[in-house]
C-alpha atoms as a PDB file:
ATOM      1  CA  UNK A   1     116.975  93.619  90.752  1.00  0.00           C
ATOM      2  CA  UNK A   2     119.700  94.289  92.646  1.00  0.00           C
ATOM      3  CA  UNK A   3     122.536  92.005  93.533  1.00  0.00           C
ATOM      4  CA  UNK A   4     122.041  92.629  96.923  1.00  0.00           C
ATOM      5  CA  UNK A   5     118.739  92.914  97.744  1.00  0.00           C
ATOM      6  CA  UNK A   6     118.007  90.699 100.930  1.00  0.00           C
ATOM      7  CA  UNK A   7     115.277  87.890  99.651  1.00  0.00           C
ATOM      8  CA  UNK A   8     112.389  85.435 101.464  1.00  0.00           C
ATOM      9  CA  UNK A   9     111.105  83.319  99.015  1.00  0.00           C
ATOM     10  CA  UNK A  10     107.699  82.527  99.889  1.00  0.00           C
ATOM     11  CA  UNK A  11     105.350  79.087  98.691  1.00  0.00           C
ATOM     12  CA  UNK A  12     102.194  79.591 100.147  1.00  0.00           C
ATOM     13  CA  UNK A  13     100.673  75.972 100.710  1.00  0.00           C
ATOM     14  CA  UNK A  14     101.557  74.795 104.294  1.00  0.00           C
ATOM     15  CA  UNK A  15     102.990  78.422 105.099  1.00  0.00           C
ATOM     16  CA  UNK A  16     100.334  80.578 104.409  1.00  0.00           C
ATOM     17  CA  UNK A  17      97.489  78.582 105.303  1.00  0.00           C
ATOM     18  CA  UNK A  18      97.634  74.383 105.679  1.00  0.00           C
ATOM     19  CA  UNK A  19      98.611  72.667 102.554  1.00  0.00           C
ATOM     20  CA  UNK A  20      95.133  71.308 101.300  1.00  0.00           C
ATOM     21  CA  UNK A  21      94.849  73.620  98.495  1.00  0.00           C
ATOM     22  CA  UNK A  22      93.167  72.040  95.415  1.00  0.00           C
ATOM     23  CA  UNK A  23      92.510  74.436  92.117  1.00  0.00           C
ATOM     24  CA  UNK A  24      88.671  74.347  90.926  1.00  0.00           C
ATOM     25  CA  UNK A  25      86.913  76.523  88.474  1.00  0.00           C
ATOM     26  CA  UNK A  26      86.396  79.183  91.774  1.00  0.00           C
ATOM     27  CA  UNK A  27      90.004  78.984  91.980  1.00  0.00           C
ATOM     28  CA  UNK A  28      92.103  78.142  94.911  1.00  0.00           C
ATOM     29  CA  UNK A  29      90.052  76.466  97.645  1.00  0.00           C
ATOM     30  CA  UNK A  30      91.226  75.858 100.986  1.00  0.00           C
ATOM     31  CA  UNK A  31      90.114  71.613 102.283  1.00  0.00           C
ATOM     32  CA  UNK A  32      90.784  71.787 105.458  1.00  0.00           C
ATOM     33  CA  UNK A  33      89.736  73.871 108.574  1.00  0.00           C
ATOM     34  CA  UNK A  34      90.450  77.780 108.309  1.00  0.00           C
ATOM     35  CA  UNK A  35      90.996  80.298 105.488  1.00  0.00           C
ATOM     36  CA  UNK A  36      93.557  80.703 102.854  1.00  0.00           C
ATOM     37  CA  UNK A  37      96.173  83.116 104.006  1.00  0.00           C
ATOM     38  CA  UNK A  38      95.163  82.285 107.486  1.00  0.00           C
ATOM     39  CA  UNK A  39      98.624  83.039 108.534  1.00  0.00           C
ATOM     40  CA  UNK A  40      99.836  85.950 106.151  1.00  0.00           C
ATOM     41  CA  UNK A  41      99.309  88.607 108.819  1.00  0.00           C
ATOM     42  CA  UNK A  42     101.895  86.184 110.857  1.00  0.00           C
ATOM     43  CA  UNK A  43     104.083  86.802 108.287  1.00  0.00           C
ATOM     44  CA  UNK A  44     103.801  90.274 107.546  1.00  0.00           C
ATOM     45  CA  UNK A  45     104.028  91.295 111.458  1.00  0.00           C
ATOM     46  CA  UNK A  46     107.298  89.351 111.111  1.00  0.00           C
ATOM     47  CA  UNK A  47     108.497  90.867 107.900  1.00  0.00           C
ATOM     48  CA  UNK A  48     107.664  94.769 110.000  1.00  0.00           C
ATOM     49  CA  UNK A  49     111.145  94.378 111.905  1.00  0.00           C
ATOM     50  CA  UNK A  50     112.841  93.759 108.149  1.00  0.00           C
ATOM     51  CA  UNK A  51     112.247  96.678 105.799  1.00  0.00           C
ATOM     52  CA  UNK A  52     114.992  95.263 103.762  1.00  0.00           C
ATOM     53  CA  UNK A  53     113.174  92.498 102.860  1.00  0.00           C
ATOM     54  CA  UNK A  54     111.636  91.432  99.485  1.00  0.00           C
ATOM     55  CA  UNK A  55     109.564  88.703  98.930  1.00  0.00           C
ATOM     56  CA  UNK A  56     110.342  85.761  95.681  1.00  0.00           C
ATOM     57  CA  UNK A  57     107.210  84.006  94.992  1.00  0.00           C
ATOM     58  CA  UNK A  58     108.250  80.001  94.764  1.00  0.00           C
ATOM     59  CA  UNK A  59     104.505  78.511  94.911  1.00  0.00           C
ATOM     60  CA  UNK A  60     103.198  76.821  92.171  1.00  0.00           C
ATOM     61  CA  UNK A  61     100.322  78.889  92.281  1.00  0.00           C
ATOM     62  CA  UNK A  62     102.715  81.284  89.591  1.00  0.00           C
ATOM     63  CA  UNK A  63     102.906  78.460  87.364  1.00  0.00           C
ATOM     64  CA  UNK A  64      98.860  77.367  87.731  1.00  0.00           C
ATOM     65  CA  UNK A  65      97.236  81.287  87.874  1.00  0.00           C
ATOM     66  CA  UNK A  66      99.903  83.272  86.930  1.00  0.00           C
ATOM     67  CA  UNK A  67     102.116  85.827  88.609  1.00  0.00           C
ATOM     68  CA  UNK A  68      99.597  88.663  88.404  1.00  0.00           C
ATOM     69  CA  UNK A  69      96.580  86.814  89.621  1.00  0.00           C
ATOM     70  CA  UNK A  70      98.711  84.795  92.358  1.00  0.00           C
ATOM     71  CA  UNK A  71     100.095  87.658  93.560  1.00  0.00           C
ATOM     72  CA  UNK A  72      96.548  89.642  94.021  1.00  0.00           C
ATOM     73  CA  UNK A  73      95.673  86.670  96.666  1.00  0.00           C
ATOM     74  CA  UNK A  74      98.298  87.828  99.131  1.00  0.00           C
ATOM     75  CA  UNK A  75      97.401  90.685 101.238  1.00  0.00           C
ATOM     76  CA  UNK A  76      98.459  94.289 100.650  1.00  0.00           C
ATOM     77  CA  UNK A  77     101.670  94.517 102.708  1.00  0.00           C
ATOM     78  CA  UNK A  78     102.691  91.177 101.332  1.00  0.00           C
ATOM     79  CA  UNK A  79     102.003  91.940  97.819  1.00  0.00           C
ATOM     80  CA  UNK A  80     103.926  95.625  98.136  1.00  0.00           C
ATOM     81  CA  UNK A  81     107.176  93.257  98.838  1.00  0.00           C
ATOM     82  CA  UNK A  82     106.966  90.913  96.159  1.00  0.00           C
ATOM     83  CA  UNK A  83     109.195  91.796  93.609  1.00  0.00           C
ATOM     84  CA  UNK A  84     109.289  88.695  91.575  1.00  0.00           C
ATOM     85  CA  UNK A  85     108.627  84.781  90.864  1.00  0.00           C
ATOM     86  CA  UNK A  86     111.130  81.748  90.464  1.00  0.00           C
ATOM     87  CA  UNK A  87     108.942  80.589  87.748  1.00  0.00           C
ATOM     88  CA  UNK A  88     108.202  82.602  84.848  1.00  0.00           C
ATOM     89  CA  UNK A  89     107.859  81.030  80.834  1.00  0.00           C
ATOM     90  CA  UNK A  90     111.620  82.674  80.223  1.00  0.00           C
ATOM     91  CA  UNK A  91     112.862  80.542  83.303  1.00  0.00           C
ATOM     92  CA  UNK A  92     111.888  77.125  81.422  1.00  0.00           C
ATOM     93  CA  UNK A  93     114.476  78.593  78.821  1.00  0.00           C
ATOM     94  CA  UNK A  94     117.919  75.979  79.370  1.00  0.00           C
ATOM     95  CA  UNK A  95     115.827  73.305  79.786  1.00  0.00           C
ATOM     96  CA  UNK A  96     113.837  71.371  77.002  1.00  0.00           C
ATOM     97  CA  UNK A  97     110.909  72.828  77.887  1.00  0.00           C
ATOM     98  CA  UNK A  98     108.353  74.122  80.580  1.00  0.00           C
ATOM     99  CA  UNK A  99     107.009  71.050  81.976  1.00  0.00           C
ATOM    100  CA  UNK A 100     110.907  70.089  83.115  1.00  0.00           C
ATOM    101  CA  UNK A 101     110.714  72.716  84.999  1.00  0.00           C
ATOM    102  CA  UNK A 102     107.661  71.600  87.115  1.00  0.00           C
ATOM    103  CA  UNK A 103     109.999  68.569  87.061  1.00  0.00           C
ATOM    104  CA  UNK A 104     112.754  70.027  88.906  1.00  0.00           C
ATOM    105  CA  UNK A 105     112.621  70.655  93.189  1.00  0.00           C
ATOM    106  CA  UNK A 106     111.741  73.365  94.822  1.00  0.00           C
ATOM    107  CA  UNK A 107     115.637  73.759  95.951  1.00  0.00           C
ATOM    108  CA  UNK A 108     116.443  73.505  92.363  1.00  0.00           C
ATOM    109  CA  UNK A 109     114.221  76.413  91.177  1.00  0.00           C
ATOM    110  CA  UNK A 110     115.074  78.606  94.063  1.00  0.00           C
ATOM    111  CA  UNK A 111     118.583  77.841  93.670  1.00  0.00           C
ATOM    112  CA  UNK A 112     118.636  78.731  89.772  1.00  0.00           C
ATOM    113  CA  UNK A 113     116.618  82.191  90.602  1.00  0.00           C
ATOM    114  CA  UNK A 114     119.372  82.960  93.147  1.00  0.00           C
ATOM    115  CA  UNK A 115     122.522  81.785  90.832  1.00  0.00           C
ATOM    116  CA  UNK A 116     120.378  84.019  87.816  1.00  0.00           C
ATOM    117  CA  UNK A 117     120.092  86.920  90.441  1.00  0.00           C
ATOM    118  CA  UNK A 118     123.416  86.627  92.005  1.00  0.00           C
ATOM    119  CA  UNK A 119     121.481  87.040  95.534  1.00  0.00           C
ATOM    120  CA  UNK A 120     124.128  86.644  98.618  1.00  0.00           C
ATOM    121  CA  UNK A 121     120.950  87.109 101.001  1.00  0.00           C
ATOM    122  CA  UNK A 122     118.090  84.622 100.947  1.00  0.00           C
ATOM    123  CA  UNK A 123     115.968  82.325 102.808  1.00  0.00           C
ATOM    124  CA  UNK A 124     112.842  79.735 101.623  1.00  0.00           C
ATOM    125  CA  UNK A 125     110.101  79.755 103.639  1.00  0.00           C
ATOM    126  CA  UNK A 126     108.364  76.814 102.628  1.00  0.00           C
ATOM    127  CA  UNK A 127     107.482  72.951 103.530  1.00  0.00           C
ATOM    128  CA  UNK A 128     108.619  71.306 100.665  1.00  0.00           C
ATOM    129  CA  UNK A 129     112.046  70.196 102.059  1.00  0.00           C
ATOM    130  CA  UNK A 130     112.791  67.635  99.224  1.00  0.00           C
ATOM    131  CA  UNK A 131     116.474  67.833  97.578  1.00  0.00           C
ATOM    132  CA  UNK A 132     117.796  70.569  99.536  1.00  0.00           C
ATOM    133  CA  UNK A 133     121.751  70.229  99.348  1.00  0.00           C
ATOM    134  CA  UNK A 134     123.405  69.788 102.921  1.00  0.00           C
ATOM    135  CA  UNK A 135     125.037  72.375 102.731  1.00  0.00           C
ATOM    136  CA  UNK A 136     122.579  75.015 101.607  1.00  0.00           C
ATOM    137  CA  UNK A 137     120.093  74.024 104.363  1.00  0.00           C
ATOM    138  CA  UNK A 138     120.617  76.712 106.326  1.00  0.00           C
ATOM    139  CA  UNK A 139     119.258  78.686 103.579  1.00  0.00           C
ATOM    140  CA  UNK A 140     115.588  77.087 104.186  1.00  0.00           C
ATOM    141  CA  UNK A 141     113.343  77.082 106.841  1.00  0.00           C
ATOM    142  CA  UNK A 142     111.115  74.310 106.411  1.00  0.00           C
ATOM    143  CA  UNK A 143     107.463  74.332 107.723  1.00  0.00           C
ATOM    144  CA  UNK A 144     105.148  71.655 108.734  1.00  0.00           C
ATOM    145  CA  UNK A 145     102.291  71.192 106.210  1.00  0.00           C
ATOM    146  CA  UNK A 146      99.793  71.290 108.423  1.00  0.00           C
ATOM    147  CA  UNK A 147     100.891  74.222 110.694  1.00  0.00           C
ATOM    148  CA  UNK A 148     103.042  76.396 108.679  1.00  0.00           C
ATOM    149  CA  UNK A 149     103.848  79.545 109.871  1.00  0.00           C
ATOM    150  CA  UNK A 150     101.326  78.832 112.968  1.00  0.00           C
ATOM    151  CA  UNK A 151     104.358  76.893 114.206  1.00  0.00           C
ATOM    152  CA  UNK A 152     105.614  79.046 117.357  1.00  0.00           C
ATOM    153  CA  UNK A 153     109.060  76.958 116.415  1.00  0.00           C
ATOM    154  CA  UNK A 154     108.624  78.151 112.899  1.00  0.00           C
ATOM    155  CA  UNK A 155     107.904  81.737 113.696  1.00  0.00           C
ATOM    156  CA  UNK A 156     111.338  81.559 116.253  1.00  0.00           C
ATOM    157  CA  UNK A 157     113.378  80.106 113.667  1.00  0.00           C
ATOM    158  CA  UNK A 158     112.325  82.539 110.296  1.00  0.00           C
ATOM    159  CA  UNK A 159     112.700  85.638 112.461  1.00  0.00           C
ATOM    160  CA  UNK A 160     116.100  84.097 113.800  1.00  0.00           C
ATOM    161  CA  UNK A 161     117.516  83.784 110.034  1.00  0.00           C
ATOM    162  CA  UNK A 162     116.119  87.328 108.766  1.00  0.00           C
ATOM    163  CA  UNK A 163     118.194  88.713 111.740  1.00  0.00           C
ATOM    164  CA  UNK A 164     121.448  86.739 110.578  1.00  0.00           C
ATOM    165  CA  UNK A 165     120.745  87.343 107.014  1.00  0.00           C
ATOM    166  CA  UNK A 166     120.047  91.381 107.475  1.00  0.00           C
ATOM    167  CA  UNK A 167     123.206  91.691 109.736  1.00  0.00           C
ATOM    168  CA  UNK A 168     125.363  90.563 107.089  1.00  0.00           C
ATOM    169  CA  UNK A 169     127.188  93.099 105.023  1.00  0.00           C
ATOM    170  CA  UNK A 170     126.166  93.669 101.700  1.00  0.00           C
END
C-alpha cells in the first residue's frame, strides 16, 4: 500500500445497515427492520465525489467470515475500493495471541493498521466510539447504531471530513 493513499475504514454494523446483526448457520442476519447493506448505496454515492478513496475493512465480520467472504457482502463499487482489513491472523502477531486482539478497541486496531501503514489520511466510519484518544477524534466519525449512515447529520459530517482529508497535501 502506499504511504499515502487516502483511507475510510469502514465497520458495517450500525453503518451499513442497523446494528442487530447476529451470525447463524445462513450467515449474517439482519434483526431488525430493513436489509443488510440497507445504506451501502448511501455510502458509495458519497464515496463518487472521492476517487482517491480506499476503503479498510474494521468490522468484525473479517475476524468471524473472513476477509474474502466479508468482503463479497458489500456491493460492487464498495468492494472495488477495499483494499484491505485491520484484522488479519499476521495482525494478532505482537500480541500473545489472536483472541487479544478481539480484546483490544476498535480505536486500538485502527490505530495499529494506520501506525503499520504509515497512513497520514484516514477516517473511521463506524459506531463503536469506545477508547478513542481526544485527540485523534477528529479522525472518527461516529454513527448512531440504529441509524448509521441514514443519519442526514452523519452523511453531512463523513462527506465534510473526506473533503478536509482529500484537500490535504500528500
Amino acid at each position: 500500500m502506499q504511504r499515502n493513499t487516502h483511507i475510510l475504514f469502514l465497520d458495517f454494523d450500525g453503518v451499513l445497515h442497523p446494528d442487530a446483526v447476529y451470525l447463524s448457520r445462513q450467515g449474517p442476519t439482519l434483526k431488525a427492520e430493513g436489509t443488510l447493506f440497507m445504506w451501502a448505496p448511501i455510502l458509495a454515492n458519497l464515496l463518487d465525489d472521492f476517487p482517491m478513496i480506499s476503503l479498510v475493512l474494521s468490522t468484525s465480520w473479517v475476524r468471524h467470515l473472513g476477509y474474502k467472504r466479508t468482503l463479497a457482502y458489500l456491493p460492487l463499487e464498495l468492494r472495488e475500493r477495499v483494499i484491505g482489513a485491520t484484522w488479519h491472523s499476521s495482525m494478532a502477531k505482537g500480541w500473545v495471541d489472536e483472541n487479544q486482539w478481539d480484546g483490544k478497541s476498535r480505536y486500538d486496531q485502527i490505530c495499529r493498521y494506520a501506525a503499520r501503514s504509515q497512513l497520514r489520511h484516514w477516517i473511521a466510519l463506524d459506531d463503536d466510539v469506545k477508547g478513542w484518544a481526544e485527540g485523534l477524534a477528529q479522525h472518527l466519525i461516529a454513527c448512531e447504531p440504529d441509524l448509521g449512515l441514514s443519519s442526514a447529520q452523519t452523511q453531512a459530517k463523513l462527506q465534510n471530513s473526506l473533503r478536509e482529508i482529500c484537500s490535504r497535501p500528500v
